[in-house]
Structures are given as C-alpha cells and as structure tokens.
PDB file of N, CA and C in Angstrom:
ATOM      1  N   UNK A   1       0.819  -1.204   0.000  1.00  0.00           N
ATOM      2  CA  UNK A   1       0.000   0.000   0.000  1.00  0.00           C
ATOM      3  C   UNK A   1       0.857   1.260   0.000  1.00  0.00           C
ATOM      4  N   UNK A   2       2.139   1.255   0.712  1.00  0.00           N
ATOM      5  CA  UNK A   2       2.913   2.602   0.296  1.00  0.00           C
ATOM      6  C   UNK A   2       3.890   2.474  -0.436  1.00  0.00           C
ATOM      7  N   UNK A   3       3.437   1.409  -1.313  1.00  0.00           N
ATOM      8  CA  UNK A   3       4.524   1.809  -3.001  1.00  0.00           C
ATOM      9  C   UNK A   3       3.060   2.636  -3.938  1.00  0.00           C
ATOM     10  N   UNK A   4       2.136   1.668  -3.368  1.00  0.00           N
ATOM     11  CA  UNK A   4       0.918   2.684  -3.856  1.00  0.00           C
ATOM     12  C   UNK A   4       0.824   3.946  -4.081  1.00  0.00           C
ATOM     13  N   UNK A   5       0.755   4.553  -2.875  1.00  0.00           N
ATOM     14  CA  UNK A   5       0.609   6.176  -2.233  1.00  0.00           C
ATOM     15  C   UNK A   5       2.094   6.687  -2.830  1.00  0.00           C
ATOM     16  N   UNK A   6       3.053   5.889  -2.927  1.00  0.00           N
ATOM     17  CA  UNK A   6       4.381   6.762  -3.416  1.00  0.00           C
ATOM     18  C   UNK A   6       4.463   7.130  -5.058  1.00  0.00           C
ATOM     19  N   UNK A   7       4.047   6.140  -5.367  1.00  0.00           N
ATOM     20  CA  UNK A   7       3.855   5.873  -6.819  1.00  0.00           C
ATOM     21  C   UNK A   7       2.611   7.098  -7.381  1.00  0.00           C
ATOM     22  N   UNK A   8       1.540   7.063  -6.780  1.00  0.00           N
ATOM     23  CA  UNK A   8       0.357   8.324  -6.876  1.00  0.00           C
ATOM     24  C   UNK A   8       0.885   9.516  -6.544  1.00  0.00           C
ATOM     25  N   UNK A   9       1.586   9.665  -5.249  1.00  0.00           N
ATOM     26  CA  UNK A   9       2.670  10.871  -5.471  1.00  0.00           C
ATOM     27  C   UNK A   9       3.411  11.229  -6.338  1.00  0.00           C
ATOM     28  N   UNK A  10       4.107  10.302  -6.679  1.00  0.00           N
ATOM     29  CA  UNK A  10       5.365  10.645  -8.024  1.00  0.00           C
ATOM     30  C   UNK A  10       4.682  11.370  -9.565  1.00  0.00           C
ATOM     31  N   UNK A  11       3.486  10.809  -9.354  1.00  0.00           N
ATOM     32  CA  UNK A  11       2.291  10.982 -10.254  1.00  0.00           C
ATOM     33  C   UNK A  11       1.850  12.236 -10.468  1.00  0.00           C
ATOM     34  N   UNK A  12       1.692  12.531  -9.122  1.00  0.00           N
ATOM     35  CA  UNK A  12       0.576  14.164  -8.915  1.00  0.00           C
ATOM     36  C   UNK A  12       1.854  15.011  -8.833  1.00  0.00           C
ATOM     37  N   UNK A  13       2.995  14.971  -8.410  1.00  0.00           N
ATOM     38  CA  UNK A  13       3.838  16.078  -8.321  1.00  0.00           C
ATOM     39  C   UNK A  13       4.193  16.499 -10.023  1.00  0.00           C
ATOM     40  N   UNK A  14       4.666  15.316 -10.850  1.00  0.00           N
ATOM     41  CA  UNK A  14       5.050  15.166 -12.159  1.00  0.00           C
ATOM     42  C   UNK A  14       3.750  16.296 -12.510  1.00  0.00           C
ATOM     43  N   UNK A  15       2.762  15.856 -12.572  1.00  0.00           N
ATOM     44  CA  UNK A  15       1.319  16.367 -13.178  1.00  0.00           C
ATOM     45  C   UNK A  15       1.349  18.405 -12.776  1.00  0.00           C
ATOM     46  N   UNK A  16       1.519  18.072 -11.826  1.00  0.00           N
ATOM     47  CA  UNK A  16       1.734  19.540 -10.750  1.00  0.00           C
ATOM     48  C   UNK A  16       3.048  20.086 -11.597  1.00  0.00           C
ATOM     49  N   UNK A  17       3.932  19.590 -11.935  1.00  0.00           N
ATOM     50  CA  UNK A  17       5.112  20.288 -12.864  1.00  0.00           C
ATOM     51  C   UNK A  17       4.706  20.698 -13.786  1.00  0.00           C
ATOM     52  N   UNK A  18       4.049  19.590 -14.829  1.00  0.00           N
ATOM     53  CA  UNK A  18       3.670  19.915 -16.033  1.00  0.00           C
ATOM     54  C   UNK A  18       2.865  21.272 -16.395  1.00  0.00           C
ATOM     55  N   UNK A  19       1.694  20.954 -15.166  1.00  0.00           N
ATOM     56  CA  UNK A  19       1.218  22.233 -15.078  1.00  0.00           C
ATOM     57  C   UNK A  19       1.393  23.582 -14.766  1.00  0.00           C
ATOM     58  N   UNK A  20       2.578  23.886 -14.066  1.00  0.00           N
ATOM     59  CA  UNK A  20       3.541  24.667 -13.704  1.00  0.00           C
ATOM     60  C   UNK A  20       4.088  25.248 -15.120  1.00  0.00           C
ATOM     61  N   UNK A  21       4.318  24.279 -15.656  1.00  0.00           N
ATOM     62  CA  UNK A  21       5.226  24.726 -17.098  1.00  0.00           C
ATOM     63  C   UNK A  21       4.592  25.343 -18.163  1.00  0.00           C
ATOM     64  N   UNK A  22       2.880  24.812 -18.043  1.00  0.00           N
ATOM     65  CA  UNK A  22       1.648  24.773 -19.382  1.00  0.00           C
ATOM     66  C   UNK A  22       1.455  26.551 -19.193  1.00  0.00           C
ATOM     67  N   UNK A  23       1.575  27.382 -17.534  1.00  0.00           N
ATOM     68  CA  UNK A  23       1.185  28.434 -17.154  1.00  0.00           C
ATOM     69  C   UNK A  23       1.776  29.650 -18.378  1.00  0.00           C
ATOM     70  N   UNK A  24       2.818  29.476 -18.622  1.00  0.00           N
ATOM     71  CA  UNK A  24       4.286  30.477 -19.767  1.00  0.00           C
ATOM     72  C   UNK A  24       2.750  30.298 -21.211  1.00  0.00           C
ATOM     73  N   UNK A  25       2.871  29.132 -21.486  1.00  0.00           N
ATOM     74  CA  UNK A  25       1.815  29.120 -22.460  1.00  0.00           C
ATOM     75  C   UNK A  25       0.512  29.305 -22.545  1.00  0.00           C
ATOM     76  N   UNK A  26      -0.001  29.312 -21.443  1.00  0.00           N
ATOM     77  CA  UNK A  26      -1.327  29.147 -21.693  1.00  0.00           C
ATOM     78  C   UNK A  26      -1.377  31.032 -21.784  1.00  0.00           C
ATOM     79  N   UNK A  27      -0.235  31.650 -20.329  1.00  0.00           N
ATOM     80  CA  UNK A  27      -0.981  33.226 -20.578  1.00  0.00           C
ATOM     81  C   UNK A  27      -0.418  34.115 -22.225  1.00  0.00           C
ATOM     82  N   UNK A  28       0.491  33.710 -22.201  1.00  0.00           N
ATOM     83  CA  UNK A  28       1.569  34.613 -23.760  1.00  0.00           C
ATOM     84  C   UNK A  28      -0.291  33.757 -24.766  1.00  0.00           C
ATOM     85  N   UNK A  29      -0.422  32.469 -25.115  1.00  0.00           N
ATOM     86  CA  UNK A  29      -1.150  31.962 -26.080  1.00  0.00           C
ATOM     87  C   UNK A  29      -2.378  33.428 -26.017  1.00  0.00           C
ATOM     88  N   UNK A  30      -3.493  32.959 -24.500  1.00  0.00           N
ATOM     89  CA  UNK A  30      -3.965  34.359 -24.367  1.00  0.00           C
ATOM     90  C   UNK A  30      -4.385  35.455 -24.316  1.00  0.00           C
ATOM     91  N   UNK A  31      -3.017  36.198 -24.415  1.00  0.00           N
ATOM     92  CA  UNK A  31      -2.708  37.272 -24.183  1.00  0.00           C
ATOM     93  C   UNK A  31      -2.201  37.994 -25.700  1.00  0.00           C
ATOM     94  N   UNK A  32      -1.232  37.136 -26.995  1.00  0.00           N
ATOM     95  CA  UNK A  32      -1.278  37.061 -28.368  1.00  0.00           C
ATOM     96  C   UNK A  32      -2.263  36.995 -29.226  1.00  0.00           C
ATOM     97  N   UNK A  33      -2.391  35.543 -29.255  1.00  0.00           N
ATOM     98  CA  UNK A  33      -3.270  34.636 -30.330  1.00  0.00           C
ATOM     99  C   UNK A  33      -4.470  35.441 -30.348  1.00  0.00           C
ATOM    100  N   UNK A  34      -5.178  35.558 -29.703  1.00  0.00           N
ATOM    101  CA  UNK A  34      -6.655  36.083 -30.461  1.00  0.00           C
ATOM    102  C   UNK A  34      -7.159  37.843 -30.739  1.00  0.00           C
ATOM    103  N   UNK A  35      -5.867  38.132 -30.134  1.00  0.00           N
ATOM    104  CA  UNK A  35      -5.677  39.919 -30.758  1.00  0.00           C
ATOM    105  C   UNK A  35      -5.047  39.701 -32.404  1.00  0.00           C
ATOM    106  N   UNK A  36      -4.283  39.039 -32.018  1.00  0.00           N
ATOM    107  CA  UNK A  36      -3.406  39.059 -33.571  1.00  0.00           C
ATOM    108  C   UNK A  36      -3.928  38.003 -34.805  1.00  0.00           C
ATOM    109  N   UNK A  37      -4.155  36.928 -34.626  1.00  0.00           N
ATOM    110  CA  UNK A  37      -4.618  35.849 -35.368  1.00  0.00           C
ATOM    111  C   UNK A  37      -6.439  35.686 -35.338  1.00  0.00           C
ATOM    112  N   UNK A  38      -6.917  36.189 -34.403  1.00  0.00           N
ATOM    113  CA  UNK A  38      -8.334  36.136 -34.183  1.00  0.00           C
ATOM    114  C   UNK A  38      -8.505  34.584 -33.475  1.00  0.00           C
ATOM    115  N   UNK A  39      -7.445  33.843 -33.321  1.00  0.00           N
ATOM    116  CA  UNK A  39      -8.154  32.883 -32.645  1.00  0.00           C
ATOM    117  C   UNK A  39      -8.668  32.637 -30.824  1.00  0.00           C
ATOM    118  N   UNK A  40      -9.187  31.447 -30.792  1.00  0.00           N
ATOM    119  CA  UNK A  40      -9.915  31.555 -29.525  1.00  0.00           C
ATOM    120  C   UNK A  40      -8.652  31.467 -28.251  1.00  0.00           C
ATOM    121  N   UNK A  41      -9.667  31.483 -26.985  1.00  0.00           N
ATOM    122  CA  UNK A  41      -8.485  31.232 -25.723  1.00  0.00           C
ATOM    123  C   UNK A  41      -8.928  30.115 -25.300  1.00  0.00           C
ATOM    124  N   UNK A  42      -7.604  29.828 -24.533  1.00  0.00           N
ATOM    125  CA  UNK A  42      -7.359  28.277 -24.606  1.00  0.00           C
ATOM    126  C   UNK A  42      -7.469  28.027 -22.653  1.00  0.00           C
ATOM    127  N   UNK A  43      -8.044  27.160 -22.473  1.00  0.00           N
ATOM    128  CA  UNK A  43      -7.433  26.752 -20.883  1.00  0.00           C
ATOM    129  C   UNK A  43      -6.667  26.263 -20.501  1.00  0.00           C
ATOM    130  N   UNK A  44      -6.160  25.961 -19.286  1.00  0.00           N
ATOM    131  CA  UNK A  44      -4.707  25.642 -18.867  1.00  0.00           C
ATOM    132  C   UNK A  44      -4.243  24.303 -19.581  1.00  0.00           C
ATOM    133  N   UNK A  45      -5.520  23.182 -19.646  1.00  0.00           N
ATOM    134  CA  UNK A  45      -5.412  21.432 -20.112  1.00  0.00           C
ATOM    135  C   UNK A  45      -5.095  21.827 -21.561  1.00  0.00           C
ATOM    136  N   UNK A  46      -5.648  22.774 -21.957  1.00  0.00           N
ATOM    137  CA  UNK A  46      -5.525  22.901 -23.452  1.00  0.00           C
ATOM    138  C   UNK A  46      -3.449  23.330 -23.544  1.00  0.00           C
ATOM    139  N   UNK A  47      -2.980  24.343 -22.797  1.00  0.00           N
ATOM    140  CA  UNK A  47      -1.942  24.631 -23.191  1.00  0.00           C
ATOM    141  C   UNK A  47      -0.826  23.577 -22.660  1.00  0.00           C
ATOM    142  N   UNK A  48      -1.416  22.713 -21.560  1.00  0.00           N
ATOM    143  CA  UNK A  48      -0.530  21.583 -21.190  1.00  0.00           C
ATOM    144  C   UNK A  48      -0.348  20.500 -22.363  1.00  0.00           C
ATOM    145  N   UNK A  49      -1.824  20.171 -22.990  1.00  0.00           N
ATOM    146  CA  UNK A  49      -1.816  19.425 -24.186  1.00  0.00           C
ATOM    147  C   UNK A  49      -0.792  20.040 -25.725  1.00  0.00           C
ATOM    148  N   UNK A  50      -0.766  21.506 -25.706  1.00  0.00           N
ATOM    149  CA  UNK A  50      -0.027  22.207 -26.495  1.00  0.00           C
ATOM    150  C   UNK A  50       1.489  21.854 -26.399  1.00  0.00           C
ATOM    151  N   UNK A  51       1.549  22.073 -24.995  1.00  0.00           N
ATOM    152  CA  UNK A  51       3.033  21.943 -24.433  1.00  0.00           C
ATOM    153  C   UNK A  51       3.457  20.902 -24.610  1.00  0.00           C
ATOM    154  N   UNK A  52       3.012  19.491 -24.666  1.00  0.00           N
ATOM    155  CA  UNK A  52       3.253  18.273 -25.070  1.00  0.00           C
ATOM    156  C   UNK A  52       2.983  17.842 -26.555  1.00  0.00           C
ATOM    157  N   UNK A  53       2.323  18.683 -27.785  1.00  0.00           N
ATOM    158  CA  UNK A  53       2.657  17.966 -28.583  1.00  0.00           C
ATOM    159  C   UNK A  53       3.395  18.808 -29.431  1.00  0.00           C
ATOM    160  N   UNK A  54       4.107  19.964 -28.895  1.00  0.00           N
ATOM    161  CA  UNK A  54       5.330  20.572 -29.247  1.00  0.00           C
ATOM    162  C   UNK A  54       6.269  20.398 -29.096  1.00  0.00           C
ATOM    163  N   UNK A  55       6.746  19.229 -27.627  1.00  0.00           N
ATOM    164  CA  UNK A  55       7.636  18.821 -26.993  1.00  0.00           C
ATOM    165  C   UNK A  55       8.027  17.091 -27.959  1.00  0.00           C
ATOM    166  N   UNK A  56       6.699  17.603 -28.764  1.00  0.00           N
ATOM    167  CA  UNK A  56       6.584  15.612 -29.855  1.00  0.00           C
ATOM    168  C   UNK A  56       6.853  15.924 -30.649  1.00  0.00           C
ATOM    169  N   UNK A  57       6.291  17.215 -31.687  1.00  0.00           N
ATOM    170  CA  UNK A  57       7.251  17.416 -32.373  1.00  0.00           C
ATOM    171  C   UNK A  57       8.245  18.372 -32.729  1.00  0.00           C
ATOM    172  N   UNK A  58       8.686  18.828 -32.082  1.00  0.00           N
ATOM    173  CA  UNK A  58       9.608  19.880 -31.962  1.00  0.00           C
ATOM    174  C   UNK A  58      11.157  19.078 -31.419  1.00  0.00           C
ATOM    175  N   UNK A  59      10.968  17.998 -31.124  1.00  0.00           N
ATOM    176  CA  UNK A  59      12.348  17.375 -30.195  1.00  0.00           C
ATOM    177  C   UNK A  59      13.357  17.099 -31.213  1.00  0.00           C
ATOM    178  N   UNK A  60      14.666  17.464 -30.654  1.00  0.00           N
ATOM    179  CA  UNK A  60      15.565  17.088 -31.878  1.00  0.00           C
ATOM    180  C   UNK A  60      15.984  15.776 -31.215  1.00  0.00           C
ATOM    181  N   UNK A  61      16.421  15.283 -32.353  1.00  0.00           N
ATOM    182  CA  UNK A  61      16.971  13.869 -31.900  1.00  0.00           C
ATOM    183  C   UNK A  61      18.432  13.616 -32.354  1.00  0.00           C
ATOM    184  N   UNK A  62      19.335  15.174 -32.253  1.00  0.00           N
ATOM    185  CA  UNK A  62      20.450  15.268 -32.900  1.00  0.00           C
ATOM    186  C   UNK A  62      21.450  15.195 -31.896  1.00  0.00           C
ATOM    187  N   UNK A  63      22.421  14.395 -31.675  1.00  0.00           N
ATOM    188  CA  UNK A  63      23.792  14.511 -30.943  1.00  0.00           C
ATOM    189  C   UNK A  63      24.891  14.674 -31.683  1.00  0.00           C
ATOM    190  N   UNK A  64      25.673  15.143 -30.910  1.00  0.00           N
ATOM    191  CA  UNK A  64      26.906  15.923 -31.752  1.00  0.00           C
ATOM    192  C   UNK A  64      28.170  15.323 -30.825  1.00  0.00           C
ATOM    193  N   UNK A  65      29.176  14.565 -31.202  1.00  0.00           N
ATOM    194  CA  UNK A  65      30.011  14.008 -30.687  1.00  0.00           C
ATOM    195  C   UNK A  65      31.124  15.067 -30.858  1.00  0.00           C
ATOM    196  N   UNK A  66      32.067  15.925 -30.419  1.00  0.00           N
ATOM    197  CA  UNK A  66      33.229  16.454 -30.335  1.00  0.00           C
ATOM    198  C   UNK A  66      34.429  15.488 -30.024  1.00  0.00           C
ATOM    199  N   UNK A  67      35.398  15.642 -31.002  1.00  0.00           N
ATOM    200  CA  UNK A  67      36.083  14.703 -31.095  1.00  0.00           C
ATOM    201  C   UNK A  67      37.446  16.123 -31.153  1.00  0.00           C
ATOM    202  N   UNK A  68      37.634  16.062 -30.112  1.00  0.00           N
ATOM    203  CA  UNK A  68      39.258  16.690 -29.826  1.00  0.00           C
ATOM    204  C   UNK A  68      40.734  16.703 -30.293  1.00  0.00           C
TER     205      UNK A  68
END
C-alpha cells in the first residue's frame, strides 16, 4: 500500500510540474493569439496538451560528438 501512495505521489507532483510549465503558455497563447490571429483562448489542459505535442514534435533527436 505505500509503493501505492508513493507511486500516486510521483504521479501528482510530475502532473503539478507539467502544469507549472503549461502556465508560460497558456498566458503569452492568451494574451497574443486572439488579438493578432483572431483565434480563440485556450485553458490551462488545453496549453498543457499544447506543451506536449510541441515537446513531440519539436524534439531534436540530434547529438553531436566532439572529437578533440
């Protein structure tokens, strides 16, 4: 039962980050987007969902080895 409760923790804090992070986007989205583009405003789930499928495709998958 408290790998349970640790595991649901590890869970809600992660979740609690994410959402922490979605905040940069959700107010700039906003506070921009529908003065300038006319589009609508978004809620926080919406810019967390933003934030993640920018983070899908936006990721580079490039390493660069320096060789001295």
């Amino acid at each position: 039962m408290k790998e349970l409760a640790t595991i649901l923790g590890v869970i809600g804090v992660l979740f609690l980050y994410a959402l922490l992070l979605a905040f940069p986007t959700y107010f700039l989205w906003n506070w921009l987007m529908p003065d300038i583009f006319g589009l609508v405003r978004i809620d926080i789930l919406q810019a967390l969902g933003l934030n993640f499928l920018s983070g899908i495709l936006l990721k580079s998958n490039v390493t660069v080895n320096k060789k001295d």
